[in-house]
PDB file of N, CA and C in Angstrom:
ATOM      1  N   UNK A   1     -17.705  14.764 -14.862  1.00  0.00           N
ATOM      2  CA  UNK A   1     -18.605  14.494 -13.752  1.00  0.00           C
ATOM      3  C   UNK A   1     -17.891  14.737 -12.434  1.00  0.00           C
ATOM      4  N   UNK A   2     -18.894  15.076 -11.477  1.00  0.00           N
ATOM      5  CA  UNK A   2     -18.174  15.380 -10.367  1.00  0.00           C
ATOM      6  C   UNK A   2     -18.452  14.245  -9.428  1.00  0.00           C
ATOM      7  N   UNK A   3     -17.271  14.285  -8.222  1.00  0.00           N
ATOM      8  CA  UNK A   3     -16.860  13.244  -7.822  1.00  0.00           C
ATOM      9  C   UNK A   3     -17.656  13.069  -6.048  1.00  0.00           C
ATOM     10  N   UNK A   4     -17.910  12.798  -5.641  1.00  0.00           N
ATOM     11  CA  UNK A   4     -19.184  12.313  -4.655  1.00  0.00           C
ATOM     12  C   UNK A   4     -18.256  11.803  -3.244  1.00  0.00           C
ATOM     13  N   UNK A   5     -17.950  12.737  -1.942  1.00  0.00           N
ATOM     14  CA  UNK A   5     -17.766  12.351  -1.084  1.00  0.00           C
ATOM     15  C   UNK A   5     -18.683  12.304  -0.397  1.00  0.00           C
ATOM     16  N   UNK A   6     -18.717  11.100   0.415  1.00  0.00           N
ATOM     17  CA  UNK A   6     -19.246  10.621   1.686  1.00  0.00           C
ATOM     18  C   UNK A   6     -18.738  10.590   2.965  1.00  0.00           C
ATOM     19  N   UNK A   7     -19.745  11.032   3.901  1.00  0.00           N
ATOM     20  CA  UNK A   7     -18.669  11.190   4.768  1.00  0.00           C
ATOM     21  C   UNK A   7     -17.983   9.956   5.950  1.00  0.00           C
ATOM     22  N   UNK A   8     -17.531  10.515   6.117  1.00  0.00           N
ATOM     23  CA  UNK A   8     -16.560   9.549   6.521  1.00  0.00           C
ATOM     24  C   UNK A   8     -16.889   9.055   8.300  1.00  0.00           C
ATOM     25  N   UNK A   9     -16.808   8.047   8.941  1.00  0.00           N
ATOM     26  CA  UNK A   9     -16.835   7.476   9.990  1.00  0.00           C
ATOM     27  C   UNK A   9     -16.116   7.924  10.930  1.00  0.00           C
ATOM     28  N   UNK A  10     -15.909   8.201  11.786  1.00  0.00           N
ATOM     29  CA  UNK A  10     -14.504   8.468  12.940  1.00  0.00           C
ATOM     30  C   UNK A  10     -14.151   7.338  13.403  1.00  0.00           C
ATOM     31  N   UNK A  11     -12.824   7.202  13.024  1.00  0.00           N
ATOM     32  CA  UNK A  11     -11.428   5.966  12.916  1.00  0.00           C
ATOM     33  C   UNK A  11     -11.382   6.246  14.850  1.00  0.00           C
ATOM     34  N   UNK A  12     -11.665   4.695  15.310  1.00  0.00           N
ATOM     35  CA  UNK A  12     -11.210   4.481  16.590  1.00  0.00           C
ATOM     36  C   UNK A  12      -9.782   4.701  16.777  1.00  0.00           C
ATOM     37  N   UNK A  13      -9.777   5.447  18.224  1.00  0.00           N
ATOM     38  CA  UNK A  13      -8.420   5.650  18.728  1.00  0.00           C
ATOM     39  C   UNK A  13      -7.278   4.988  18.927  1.00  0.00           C
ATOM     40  N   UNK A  14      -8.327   3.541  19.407  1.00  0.00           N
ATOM     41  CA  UNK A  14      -7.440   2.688  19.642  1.00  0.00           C
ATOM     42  C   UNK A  14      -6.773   1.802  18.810  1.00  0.00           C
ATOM     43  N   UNK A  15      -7.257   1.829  17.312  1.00  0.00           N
ATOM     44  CA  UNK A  15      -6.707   0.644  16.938  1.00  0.00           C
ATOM     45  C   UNK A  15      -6.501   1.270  14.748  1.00  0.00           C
ATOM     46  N   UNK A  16      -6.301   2.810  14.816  1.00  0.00           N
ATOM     47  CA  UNK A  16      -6.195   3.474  13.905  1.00  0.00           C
ATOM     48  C   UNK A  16      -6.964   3.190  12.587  1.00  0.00           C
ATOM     49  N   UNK A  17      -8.033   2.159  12.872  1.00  0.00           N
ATOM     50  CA  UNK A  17      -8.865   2.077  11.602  1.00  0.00           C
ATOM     51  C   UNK A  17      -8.463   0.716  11.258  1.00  0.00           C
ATOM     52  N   UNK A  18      -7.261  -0.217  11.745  1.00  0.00           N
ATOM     53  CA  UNK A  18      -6.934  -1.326  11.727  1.00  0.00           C
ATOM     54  C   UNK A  18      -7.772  -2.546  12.747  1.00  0.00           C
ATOM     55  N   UNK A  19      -8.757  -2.727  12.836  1.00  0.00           N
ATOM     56  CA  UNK A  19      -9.425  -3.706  13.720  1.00  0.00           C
ATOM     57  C   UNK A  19      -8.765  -4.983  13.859  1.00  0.00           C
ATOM     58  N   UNK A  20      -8.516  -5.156  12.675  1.00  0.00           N
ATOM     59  CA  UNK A  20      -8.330  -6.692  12.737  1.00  0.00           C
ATOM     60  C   UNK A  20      -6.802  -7.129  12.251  1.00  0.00           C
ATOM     61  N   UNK A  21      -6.270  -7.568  13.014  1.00  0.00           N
ATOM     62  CA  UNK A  21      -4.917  -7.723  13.267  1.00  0.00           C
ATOM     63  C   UNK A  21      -4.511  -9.587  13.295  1.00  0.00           C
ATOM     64  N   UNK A  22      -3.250 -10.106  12.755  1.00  0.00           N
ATOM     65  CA  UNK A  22      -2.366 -11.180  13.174  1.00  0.00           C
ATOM     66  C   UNK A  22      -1.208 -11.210  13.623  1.00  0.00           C
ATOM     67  N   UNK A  23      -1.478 -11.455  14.908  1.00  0.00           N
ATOM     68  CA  UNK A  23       0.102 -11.331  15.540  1.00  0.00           C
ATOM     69  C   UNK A  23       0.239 -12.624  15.458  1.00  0.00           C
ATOM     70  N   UNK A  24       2.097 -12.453  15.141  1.00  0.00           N
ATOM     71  CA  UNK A  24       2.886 -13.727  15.556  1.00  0.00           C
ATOM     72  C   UNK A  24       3.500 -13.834  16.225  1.00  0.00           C
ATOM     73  N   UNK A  25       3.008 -15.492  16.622  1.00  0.00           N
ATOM     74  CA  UNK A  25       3.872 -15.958  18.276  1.00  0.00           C
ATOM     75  C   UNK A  25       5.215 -16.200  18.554  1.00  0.00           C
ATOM     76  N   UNK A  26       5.761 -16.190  17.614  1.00  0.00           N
ATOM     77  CA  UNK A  26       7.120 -16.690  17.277  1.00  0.00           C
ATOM     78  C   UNK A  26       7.519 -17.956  17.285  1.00  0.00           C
ATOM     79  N   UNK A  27       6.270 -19.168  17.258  1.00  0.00           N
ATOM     80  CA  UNK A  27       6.748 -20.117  16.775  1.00  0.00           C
ATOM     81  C   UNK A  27       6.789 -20.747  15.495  1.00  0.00           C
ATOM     82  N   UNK A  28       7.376 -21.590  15.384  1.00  0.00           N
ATOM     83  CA  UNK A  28       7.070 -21.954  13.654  1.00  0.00           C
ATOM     84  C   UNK A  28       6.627 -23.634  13.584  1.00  0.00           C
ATOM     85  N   UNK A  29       5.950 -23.704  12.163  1.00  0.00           N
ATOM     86  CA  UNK A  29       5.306 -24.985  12.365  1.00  0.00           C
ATOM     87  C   UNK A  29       6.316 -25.809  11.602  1.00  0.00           C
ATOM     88  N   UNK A  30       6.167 -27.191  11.972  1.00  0.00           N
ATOM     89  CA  UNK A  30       7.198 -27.725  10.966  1.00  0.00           C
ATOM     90  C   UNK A  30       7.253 -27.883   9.543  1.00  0.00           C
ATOM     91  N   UNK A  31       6.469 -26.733   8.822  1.00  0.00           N
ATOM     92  CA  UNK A  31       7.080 -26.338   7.626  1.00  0.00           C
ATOM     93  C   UNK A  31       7.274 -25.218   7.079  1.00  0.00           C
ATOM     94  N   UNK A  32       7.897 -24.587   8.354  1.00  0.00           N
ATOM     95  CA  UNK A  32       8.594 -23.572   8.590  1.00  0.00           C
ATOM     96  C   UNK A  32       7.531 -21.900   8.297  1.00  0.00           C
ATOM     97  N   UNK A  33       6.370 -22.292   8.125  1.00  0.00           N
ATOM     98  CA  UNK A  33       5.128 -21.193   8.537  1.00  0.00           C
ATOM     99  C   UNK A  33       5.211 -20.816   9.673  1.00  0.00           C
ATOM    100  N   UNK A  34       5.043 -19.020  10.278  1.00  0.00           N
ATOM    101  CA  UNK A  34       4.914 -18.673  11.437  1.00  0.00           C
ATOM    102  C   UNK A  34       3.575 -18.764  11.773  1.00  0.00           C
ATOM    103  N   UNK A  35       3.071 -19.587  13.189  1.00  0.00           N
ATOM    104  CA  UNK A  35       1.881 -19.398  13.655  1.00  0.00           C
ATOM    105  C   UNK A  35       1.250 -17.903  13.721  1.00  0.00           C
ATOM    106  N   UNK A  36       0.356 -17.876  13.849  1.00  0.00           N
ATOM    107  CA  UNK A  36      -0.155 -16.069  13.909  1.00  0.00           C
ATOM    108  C   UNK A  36      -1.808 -17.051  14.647  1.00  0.00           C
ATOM    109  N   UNK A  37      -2.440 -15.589  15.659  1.00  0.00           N
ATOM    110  CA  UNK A  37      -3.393 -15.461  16.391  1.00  0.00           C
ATOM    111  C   UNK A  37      -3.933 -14.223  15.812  1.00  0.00           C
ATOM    112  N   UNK A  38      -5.163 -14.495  15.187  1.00  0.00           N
ATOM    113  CA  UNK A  38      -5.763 -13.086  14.875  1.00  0.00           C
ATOM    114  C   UNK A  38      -6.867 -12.251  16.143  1.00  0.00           C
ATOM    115  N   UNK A  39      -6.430 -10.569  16.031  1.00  0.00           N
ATOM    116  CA  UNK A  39      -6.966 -10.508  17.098  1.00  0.00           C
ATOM    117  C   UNK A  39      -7.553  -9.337  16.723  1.00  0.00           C
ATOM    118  N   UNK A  40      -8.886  -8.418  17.465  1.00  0.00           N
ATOM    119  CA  UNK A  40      -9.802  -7.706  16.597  1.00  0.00           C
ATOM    120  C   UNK A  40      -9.721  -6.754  18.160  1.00  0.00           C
ATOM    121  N   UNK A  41     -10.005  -5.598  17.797  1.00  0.00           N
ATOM    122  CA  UNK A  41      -9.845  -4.298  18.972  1.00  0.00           C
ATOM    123  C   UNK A  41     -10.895  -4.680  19.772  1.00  0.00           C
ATOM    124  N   UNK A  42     -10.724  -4.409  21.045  1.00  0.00           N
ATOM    125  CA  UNK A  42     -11.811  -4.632  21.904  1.00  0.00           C
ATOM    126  C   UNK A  42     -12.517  -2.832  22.071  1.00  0.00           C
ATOM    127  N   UNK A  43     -12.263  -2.256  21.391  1.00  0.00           N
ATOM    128  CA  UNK A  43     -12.988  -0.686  21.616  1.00  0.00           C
ATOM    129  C   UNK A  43     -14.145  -0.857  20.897  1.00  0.00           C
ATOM    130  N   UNK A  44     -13.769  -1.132  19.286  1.00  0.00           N
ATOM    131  CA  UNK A  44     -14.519  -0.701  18.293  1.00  0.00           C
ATOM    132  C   UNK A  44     -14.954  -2.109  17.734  1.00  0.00           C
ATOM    133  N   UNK A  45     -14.860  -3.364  18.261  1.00  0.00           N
ATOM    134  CA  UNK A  45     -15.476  -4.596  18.427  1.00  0.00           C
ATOM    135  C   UNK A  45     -15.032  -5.165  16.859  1.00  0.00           C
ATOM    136  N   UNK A  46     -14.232  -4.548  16.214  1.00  0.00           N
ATOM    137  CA  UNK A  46     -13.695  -5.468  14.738  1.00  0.00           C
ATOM    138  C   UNK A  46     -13.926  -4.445  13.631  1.00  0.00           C
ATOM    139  N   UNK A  47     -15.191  -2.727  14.213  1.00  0.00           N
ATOM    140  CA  UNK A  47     -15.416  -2.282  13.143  1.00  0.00           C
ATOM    141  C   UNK A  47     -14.670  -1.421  12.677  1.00  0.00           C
ATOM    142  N   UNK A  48     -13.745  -0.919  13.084  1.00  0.00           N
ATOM    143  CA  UNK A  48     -12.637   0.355  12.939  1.00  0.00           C
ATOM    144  C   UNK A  48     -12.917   1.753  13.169  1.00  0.00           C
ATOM    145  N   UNK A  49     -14.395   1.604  13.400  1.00  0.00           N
ATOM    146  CA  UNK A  49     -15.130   2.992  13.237  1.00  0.00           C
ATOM    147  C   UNK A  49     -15.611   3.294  15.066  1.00  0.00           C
ATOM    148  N   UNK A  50     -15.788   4.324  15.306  1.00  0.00           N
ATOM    149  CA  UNK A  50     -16.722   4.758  16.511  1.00  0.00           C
ATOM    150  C   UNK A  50     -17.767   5.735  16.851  1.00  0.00           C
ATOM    151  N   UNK A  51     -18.917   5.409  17.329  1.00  0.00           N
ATOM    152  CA  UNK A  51     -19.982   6.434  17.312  1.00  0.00           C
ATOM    153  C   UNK A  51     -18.905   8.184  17.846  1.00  0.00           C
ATOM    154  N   UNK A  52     -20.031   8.702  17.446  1.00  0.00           N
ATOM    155  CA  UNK A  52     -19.388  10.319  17.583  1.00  0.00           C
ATOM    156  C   UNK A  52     -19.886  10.432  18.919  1.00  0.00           C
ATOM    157  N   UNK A  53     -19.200  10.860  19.997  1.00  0.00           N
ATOM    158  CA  UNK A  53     -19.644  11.234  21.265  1.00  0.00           C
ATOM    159  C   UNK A  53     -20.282  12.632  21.068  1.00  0.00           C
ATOM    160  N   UNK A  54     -21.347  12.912  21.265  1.00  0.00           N
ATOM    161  CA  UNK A  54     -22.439  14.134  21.890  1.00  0.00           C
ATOM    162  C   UNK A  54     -22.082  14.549  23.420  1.00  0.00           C
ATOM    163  N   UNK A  55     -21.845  15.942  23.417  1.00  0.00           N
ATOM    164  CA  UNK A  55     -22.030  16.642  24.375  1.00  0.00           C
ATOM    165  C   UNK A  55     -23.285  16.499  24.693  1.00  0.00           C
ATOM    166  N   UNK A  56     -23.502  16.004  26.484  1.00  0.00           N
ATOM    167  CA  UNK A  56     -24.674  16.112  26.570  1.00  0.00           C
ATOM    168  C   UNK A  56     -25.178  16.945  26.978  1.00  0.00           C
ATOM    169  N   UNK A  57     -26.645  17.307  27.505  1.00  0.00           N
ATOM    170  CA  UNK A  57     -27.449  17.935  27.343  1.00  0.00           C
ATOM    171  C   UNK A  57     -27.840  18.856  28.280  1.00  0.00           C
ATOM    172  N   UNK A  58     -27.721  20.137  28.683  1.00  0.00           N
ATOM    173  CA  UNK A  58     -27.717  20.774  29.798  1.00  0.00           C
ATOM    174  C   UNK A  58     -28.779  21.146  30.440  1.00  0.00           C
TER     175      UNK A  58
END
C-alpha cells in the first residue's frame, strides 16, 4: 500500500515549530527541582504553524 502525504503547515519563523517552551530560572526548590516558567511564541500564539502570506492583489 501506498503511503499518504499530507501536506504540511509552514513552521513559524520564530519559534521553529517549537511553540511551547520551559525555561529555567535558575532557582531551585528545596528539593532540589529546578523551577521552570512555561512560555508559548507570541507569533504563532502556541500553534507552531503560520498562515501562508499571499501576494496581494494588483
Amino acid at each position: 500500500m501506498t503511503q499518504h502525504r499530507h501536506a504540511q503547515g509552514r513552521i513559524c519563523p520564530n519559534c521553529d515549530g517549537f511553540p511551547r517552551v520551559a525555561i529555567a530560572t535558575g532557582t531551585r526548590r528545596p528539593d532540589g527541582t529546578r523551577t521552570t516558567s512555561p512560555v508559548t511564541c507570541p507569533s504563532c500564539h502556541g500553534r507552531g504553524t503560520v498562515a501562508r502570506a499571499y501576494p496581494p492583489a494588483l
